[in-house]
PDB file of N, CA and C in Angstrom:
ATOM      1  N   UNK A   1       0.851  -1.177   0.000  1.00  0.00           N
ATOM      2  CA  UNK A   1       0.000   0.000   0.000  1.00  0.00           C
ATOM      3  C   UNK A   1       0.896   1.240   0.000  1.00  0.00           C
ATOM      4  N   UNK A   2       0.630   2.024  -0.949  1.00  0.00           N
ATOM      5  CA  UNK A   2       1.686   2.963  -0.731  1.00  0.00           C
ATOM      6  C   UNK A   2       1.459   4.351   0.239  1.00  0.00           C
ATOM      7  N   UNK A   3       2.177   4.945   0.789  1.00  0.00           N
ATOM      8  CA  UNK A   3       2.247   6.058   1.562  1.00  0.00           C
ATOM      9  C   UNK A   3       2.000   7.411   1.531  1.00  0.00           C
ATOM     10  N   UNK A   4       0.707   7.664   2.324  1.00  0.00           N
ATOM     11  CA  UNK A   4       0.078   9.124   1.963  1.00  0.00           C
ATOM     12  C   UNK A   4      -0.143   9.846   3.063  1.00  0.00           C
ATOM     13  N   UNK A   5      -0.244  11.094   2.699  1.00  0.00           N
ATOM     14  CA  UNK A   5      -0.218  11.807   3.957  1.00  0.00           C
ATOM     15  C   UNK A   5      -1.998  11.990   4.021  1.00  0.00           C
ATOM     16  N   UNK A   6      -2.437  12.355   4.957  1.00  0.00           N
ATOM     17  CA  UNK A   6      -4.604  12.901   5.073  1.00  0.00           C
ATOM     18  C   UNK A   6      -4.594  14.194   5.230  1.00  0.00           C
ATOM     19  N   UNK A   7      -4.353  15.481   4.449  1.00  0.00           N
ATOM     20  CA  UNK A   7      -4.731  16.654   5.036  1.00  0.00           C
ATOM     21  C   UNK A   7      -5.888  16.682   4.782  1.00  0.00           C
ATOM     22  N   UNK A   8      -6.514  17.352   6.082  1.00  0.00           N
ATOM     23  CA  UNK A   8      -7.834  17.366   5.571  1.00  0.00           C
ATOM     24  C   UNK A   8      -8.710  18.289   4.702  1.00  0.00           C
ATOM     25  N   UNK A   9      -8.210  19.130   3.758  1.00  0.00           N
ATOM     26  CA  UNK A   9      -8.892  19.122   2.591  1.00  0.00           C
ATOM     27  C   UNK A   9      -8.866  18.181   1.524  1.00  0.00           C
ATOM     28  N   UNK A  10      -7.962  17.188   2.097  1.00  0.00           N
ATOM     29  CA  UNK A  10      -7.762  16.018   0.884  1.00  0.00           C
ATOM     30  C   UNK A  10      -9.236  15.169   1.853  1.00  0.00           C
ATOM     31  N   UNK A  11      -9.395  15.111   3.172  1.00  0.00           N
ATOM     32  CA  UNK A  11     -10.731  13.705   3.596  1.00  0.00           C
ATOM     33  C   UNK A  11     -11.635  14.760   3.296  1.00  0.00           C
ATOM     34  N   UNK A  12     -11.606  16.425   3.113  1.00  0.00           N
ATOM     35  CA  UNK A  12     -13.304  16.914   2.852  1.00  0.00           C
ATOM     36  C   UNK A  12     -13.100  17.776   2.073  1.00  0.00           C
ATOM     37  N   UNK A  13     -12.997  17.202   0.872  1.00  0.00           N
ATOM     38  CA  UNK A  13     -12.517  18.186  -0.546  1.00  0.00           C
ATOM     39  C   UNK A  13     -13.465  19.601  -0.890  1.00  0.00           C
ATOM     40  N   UNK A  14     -15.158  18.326  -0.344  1.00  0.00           N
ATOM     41  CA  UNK A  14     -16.806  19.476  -0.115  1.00  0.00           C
ATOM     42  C   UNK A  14     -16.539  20.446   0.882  1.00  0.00           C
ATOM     43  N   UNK A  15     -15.534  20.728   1.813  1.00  0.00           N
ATOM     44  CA  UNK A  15     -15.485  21.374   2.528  1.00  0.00           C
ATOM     45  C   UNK A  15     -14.428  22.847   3.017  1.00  0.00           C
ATOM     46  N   UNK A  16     -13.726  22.640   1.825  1.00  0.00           N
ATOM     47  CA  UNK A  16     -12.577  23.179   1.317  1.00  0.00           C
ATOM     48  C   UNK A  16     -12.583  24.789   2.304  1.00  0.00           C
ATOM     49  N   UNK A  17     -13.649  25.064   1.235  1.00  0.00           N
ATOM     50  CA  UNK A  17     -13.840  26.730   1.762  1.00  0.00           C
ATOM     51  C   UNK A  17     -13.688  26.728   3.092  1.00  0.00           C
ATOM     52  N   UNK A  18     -15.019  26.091   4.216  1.00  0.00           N
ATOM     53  CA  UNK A  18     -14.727  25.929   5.442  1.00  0.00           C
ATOM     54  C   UNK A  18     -13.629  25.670   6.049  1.00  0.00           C
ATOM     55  N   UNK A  19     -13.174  24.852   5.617  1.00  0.00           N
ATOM     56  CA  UNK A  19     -11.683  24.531   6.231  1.00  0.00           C
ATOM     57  C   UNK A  19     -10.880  25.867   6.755  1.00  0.00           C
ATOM     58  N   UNK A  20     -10.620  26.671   5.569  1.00  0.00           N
ATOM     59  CA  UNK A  20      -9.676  27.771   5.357  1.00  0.00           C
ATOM     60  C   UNK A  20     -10.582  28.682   6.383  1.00  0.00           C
ATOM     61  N   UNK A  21     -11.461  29.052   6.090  1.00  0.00           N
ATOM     62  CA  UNK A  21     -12.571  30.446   6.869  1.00  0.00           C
ATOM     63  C   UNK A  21     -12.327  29.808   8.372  1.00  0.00           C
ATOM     64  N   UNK A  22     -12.393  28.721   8.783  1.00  0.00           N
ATOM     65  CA  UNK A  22     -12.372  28.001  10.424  1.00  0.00           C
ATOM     66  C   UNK A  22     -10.704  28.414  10.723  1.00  0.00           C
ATOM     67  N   UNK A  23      -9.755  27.849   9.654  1.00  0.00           N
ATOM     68  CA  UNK A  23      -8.455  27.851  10.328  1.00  0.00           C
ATOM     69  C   UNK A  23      -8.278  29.447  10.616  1.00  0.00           C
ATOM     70  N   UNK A  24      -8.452  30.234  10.065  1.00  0.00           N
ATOM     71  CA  UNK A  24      -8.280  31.705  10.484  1.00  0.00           C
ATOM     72  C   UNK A  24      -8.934  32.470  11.319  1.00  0.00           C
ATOM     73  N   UNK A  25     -10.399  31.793  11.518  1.00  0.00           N
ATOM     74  CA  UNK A  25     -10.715  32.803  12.140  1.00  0.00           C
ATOM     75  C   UNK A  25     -11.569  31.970  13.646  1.00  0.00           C
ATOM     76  N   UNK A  26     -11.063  30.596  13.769  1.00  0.00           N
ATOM     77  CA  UNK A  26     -11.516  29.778  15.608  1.00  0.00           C
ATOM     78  C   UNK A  26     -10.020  29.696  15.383  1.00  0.00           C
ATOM     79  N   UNK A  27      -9.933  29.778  16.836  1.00  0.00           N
ATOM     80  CA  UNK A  27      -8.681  29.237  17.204  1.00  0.00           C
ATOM     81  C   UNK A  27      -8.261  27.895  17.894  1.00  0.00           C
ATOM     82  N   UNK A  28      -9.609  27.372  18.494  1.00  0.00           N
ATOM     83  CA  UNK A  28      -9.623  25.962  18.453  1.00  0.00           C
ATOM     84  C   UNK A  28      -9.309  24.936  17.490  1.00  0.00           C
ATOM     85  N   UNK A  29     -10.491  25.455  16.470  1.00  0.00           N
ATOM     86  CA  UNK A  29     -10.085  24.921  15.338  1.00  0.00           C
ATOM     87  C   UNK A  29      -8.979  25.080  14.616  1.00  0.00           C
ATOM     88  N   UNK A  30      -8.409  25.574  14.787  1.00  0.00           N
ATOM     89  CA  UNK A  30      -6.544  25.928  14.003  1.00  0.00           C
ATOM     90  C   UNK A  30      -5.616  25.314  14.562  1.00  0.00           C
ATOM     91  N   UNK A  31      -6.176  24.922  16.250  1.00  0.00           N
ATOM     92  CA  UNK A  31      -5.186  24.166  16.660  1.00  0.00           C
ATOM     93  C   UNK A  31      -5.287  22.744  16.938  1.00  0.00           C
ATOM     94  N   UNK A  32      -6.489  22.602  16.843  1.00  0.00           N
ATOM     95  CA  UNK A  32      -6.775  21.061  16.275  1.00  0.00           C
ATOM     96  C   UNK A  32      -5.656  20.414  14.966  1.00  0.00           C
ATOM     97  N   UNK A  33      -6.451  21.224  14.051  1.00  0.00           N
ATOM     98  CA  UNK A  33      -6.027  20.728  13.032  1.00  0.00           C
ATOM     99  C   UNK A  33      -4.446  21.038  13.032  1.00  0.00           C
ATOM    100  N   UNK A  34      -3.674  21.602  13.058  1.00  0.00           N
ATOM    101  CA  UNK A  34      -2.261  21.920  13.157  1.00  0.00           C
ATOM    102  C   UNK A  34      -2.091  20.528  14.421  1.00  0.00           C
ATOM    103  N   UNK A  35      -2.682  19.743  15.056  1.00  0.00           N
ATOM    104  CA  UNK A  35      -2.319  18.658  16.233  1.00  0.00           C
ATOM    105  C   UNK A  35      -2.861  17.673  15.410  1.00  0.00           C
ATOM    106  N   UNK A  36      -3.740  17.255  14.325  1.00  0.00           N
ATOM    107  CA  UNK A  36      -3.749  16.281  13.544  1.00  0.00           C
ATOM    108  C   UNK A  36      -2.903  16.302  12.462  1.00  0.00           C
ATOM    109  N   UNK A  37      -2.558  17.483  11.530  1.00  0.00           N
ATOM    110  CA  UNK A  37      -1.363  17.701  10.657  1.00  0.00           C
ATOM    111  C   UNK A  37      -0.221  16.792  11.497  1.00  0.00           C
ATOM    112  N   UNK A  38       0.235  17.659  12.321  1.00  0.00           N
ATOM    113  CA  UNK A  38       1.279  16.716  12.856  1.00  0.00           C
ATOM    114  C   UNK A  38       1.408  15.501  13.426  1.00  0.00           C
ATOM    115  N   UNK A  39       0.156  14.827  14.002  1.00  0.00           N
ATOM    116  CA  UNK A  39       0.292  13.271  13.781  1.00  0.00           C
ATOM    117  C   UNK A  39      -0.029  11.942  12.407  1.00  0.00           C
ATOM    118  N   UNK A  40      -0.601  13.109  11.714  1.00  0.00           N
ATOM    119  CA  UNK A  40      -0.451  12.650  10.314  1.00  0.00           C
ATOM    120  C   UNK A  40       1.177  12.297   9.633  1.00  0.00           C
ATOM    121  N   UNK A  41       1.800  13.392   9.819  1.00  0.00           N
ATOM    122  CA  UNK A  41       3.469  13.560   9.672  1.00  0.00           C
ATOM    123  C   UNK A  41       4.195  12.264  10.334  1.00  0.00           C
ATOM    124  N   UNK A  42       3.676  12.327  11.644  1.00  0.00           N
ATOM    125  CA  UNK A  42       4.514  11.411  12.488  1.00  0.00           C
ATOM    126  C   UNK A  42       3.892   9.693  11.785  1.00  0.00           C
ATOM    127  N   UNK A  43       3.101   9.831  11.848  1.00  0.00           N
ATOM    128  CA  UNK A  43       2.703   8.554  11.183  1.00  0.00           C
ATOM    129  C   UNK A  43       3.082   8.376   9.740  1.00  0.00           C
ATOM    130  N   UNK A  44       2.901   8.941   9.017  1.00  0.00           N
ATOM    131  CA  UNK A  44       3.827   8.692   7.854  1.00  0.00           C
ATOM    132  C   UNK A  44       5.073   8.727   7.984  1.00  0.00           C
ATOM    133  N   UNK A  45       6.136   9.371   8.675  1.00  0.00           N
ATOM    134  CA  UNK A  45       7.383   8.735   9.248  1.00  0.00           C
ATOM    135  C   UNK A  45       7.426   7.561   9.388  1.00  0.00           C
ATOM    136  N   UNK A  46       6.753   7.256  10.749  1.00  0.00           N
ATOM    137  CA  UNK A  46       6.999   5.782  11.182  1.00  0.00           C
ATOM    138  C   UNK A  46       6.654   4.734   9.652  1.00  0.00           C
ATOM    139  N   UNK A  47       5.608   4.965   9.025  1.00  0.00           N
ATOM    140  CA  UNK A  47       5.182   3.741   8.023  1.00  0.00           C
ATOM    141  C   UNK A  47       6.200   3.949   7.106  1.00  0.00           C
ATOM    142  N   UNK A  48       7.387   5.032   6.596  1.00  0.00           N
ATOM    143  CA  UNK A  48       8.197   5.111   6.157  1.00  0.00           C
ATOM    144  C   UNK A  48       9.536   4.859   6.404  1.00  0.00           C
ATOM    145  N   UNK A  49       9.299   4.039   7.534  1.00  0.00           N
ATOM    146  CA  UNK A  49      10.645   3.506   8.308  1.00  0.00           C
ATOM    147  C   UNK A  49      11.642   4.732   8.565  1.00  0.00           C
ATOM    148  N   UNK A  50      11.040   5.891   8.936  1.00  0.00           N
ATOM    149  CA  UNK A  50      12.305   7.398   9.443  1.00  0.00           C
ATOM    150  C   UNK A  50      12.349   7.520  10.615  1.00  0.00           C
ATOM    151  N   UNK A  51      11.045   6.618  11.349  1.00  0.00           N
ATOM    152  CA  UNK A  51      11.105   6.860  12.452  1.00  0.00           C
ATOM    153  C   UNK A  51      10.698   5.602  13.470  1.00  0.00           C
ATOM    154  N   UNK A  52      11.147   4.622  13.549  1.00  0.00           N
ATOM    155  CA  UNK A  52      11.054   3.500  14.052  1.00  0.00           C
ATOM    156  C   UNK A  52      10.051   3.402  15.620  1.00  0.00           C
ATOM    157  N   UNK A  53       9.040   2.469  15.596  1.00  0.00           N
ATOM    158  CA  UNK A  53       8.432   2.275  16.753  1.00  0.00           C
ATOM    159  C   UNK A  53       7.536   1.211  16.900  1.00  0.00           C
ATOM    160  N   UNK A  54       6.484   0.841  17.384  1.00  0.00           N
ATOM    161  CA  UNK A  54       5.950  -0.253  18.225  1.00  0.00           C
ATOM    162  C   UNK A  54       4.919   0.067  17.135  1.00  0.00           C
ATOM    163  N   UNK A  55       3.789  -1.081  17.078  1.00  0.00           N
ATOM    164  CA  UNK A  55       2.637  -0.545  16.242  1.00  0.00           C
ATOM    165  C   UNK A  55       1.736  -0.586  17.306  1.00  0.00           C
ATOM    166  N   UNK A  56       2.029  -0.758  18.894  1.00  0.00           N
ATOM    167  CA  UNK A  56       0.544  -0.230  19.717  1.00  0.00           C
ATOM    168  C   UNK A  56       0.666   0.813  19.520  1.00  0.00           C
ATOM    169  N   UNK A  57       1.837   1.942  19.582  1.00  0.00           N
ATOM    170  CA  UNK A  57       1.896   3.408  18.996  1.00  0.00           C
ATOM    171  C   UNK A  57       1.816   4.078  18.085  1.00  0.00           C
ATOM    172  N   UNK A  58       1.765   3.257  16.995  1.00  0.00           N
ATOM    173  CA  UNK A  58       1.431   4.060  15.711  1.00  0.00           C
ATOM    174  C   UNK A  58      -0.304   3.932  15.589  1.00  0.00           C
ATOM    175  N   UNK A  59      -0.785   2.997  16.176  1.00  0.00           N
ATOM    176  CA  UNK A  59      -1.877   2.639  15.913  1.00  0.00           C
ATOM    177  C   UNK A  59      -3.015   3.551  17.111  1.00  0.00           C
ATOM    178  N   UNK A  60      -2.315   3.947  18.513  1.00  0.00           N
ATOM    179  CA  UNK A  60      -2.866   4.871  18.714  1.00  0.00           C
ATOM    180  C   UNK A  60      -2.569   5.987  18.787  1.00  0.00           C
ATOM    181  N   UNK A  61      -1.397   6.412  17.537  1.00  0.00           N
ATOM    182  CA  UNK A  61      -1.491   7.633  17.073  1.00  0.00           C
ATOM    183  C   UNK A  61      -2.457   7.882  15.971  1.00  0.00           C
ATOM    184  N   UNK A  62      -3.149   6.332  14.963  1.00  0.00           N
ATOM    185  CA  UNK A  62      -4.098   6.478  14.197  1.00  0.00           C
ATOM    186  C   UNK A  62      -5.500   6.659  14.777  1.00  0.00           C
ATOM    187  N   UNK A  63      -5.496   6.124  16.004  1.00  0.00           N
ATOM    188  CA  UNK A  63      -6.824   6.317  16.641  1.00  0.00           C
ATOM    189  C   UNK A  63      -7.168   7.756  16.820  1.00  0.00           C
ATOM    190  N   UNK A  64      -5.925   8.492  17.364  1.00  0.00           N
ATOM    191  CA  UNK A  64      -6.093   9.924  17.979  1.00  0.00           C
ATOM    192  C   UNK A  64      -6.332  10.758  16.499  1.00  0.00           C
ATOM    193  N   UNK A  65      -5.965  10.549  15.560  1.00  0.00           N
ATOM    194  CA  UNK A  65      -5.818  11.545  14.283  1.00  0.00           C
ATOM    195  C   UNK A  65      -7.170  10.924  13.992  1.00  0.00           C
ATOM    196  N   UNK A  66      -7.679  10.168  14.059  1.00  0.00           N
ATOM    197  CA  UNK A  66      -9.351   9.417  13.901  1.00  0.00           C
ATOM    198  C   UNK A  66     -10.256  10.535  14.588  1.00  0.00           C
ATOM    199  N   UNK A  67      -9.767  10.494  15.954  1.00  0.00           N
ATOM    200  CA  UNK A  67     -11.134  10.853  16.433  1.00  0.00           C
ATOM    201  C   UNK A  67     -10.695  12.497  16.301  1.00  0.00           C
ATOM    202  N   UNK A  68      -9.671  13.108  15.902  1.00  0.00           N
ATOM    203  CA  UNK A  68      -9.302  14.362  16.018  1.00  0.00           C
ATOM    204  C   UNK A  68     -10.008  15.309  14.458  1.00  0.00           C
ATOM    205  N   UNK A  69      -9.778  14.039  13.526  1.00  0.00           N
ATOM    206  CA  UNK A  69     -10.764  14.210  12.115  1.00  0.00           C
ATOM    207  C   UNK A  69     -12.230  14.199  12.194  1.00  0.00           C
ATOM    208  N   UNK A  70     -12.624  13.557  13.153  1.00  0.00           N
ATOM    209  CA  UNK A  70     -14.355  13.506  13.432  1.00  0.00           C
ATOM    210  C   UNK A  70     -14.511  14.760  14.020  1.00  0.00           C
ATOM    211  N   UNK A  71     -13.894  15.199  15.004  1.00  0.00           N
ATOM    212  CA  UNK A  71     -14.106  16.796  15.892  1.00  0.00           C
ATOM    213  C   UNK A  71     -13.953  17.606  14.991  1.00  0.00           C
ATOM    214  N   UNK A  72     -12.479  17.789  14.210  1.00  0.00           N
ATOM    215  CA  UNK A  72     -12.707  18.829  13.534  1.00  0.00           C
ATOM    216  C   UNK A  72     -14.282  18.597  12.320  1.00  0.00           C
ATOM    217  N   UNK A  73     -14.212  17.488  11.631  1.00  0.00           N
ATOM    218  CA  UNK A  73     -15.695  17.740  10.576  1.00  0.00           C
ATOM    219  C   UNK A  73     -16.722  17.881  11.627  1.00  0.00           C
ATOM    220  N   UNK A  74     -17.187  17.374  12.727  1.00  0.00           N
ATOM    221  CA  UNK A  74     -18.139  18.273  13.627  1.00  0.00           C
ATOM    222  C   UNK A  74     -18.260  19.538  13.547  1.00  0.00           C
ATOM    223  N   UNK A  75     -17.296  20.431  13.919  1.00  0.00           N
ATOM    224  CA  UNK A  75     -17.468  21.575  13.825  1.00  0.00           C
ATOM    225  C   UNK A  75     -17.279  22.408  12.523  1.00  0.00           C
ATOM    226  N   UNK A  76     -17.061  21.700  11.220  1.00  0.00           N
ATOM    227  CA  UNK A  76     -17.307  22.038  10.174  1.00  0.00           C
ATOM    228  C   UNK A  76     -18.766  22.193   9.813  1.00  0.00           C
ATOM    229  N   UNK A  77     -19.303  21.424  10.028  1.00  0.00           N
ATOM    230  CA  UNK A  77     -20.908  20.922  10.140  1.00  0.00           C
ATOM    231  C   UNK A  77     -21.495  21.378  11.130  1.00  0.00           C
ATOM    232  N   UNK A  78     -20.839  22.012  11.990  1.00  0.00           N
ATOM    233  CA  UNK A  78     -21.855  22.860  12.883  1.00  0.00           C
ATOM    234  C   UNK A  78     -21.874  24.671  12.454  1.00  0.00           C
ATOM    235  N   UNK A  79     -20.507  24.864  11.813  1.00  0.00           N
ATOM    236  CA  UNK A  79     -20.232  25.870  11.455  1.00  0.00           C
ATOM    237  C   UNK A  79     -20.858  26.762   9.759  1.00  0.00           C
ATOM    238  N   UNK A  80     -21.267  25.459   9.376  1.00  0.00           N
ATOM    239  CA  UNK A  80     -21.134  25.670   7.847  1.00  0.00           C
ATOM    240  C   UNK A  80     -23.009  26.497   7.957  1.00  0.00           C
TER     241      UNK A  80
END
């Protein structure tokens, strides 16, 4: 399977605009997403062998970027 990063205008392409209008102007929301960006990163490291580790940890670094992608589209959808 090859190796990709999830920003999330790539999981809510329909949501594009929102995305951008939320990151600038909540600041929750900016820092969400800037805390899923970067476990997105870290996880593509590790599956790229740059950064070596356990897979109970990569796997609940996939859980956390999971449920961190559901919060932020929540408040896309509450916002929109």
């Amino acid at each position: 399977m090859p190796l990709t990063h999830h920003p999330l205008v790539k999981e809510f392409p329909e949501y594009k605009a929102e995305i951008h209008a939320l990151k600038s102007s909540n600041n929750y929301f900016h820092h969400l997403m800037e805390r899923y960006e970067a476990i997105d990163k870290q996880i593509y490291r590790i599956q790229s062998g740059e950064e070596p580790t356990s897979d109970d940890y990569v796997n609940r670094l996939r859980k956390e970027r999971l449920h961190i992608k559901d919060e932020l589209r929540q408040i896309i959808i509450e916002n929109k």
